[in-house]
Protein backbone atom coordinates (compact mmCIF):
# COMPACT_ATOMS: atom_id res chain seq x y z
CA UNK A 1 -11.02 -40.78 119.35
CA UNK A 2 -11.68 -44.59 118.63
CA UNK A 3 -10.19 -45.64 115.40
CA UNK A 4 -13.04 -47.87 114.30
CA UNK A 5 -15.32 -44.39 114.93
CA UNK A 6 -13.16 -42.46 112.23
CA UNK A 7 -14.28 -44.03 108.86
CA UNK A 8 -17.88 -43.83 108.59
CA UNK A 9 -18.82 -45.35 105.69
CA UNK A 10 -17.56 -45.79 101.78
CA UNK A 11 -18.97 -43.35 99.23
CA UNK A 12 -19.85 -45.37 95.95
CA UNK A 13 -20.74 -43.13 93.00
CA UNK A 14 -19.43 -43.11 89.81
CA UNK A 15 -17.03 -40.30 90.04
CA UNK A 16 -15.61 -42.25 93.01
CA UNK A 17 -15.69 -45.56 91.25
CA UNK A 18 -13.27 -43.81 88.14
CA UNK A 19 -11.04 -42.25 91.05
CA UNK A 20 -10.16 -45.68 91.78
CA UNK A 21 -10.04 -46.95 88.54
CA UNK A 22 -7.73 -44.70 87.40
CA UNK A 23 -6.01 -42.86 90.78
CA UNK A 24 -5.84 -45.80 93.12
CA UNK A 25 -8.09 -43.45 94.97
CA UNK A 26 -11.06 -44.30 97.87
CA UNK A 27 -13.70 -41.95 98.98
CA UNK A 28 -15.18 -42.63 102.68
CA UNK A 29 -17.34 -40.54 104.76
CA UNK A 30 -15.62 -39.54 108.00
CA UNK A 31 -16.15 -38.16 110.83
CA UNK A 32 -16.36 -34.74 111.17
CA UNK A 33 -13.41 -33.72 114.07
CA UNK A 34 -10.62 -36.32 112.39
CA UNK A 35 -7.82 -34.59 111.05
CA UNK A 36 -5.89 -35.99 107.96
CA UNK A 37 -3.36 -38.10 110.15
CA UNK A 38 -5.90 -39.67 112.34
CA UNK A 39 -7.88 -40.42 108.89
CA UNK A 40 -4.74 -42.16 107.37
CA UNK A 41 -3.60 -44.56 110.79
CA UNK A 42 -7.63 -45.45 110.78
CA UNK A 43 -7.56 -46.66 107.23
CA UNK A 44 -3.94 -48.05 107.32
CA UNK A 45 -4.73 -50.25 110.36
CA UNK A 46 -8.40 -51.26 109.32
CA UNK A 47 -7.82 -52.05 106.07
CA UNK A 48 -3.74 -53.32 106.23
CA UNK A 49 -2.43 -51.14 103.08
CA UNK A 50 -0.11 -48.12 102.56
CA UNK A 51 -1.57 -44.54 102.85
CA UNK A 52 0.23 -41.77 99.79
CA UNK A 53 -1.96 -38.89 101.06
CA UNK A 54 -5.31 -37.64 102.07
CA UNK A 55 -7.03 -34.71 100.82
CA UNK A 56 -10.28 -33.72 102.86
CA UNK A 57 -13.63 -31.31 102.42
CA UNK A 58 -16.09 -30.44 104.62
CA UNK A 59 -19.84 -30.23 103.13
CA UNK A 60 -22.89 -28.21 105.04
CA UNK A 61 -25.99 -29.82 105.79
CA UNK A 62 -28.60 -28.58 103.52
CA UNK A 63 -32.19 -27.37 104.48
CA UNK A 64 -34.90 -30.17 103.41
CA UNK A 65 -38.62 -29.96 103.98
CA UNK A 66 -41.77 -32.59 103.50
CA UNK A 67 -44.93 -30.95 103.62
CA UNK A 68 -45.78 -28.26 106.12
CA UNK A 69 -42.03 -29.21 107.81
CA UNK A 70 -38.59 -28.31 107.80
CA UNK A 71 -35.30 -29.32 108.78
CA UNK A 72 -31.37 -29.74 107.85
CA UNK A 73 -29.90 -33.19 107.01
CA UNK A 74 -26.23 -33.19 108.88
CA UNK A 75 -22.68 -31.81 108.13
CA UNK A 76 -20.32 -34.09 107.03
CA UNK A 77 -16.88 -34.84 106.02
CA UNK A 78 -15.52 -36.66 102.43
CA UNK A 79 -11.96 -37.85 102.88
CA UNK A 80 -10.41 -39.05 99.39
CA UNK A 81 -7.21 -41.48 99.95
CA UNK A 82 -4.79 -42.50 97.81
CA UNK A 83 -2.88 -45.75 98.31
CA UNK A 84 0.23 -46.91 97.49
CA UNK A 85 1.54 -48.53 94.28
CA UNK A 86 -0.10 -51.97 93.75
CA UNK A 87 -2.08 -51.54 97.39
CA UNK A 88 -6.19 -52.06 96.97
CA UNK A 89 -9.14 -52.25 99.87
CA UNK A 90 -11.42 -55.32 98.88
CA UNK A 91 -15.12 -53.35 99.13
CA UNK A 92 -18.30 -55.16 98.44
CA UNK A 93 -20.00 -52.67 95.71
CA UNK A 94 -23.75 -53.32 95.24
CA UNK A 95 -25.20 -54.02 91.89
């Protein structure tokens, strides 16, 4: 699996915004196969900090309908990292 394909995107709420406030903590989407170690060598080498640990949970797509039709949006994967004393990944949040 390619390394870049690992680390989908960044998950900006509020509840992740106070994990890294307070935890040193990120929250990224990720793909769905990646185990913990692949997750931490992806973030380690893309963004050039120190990996504590990784803690992972899998979500199920839900059911979602418009009108007369009816589908599922996708599973996906949260990963929730926690970085090293004084370590921090410049994001660009929007406003």
């Amino acid at each position: 699996m390619d390394i870049r394909n690992i680390i989908r995107k960044p998950i900006v709420t509020e509840k992740a915004s106070i994990l890294k406030e307070k935890s040193n903590k990120y929250t990224f989407v990720v793909d769905k196969e990646a185990n913990k170690f692949q997750i931490k060598q992806a973030v380690e080498s893309l963004f050039n900090v120190r990996v504590e640990s990784v803690h992972t949970a899998n979500y199920a797509g839900k059911s979602k309908r418009m009108g007369a039709r009816s589908g599922f949006k996708s599973d996906w994967k949260k990963a929730i990292v926690k970085l090293s004393e004084g370590q921090e990944i410049q994001m660009v949040e929007e406003a």
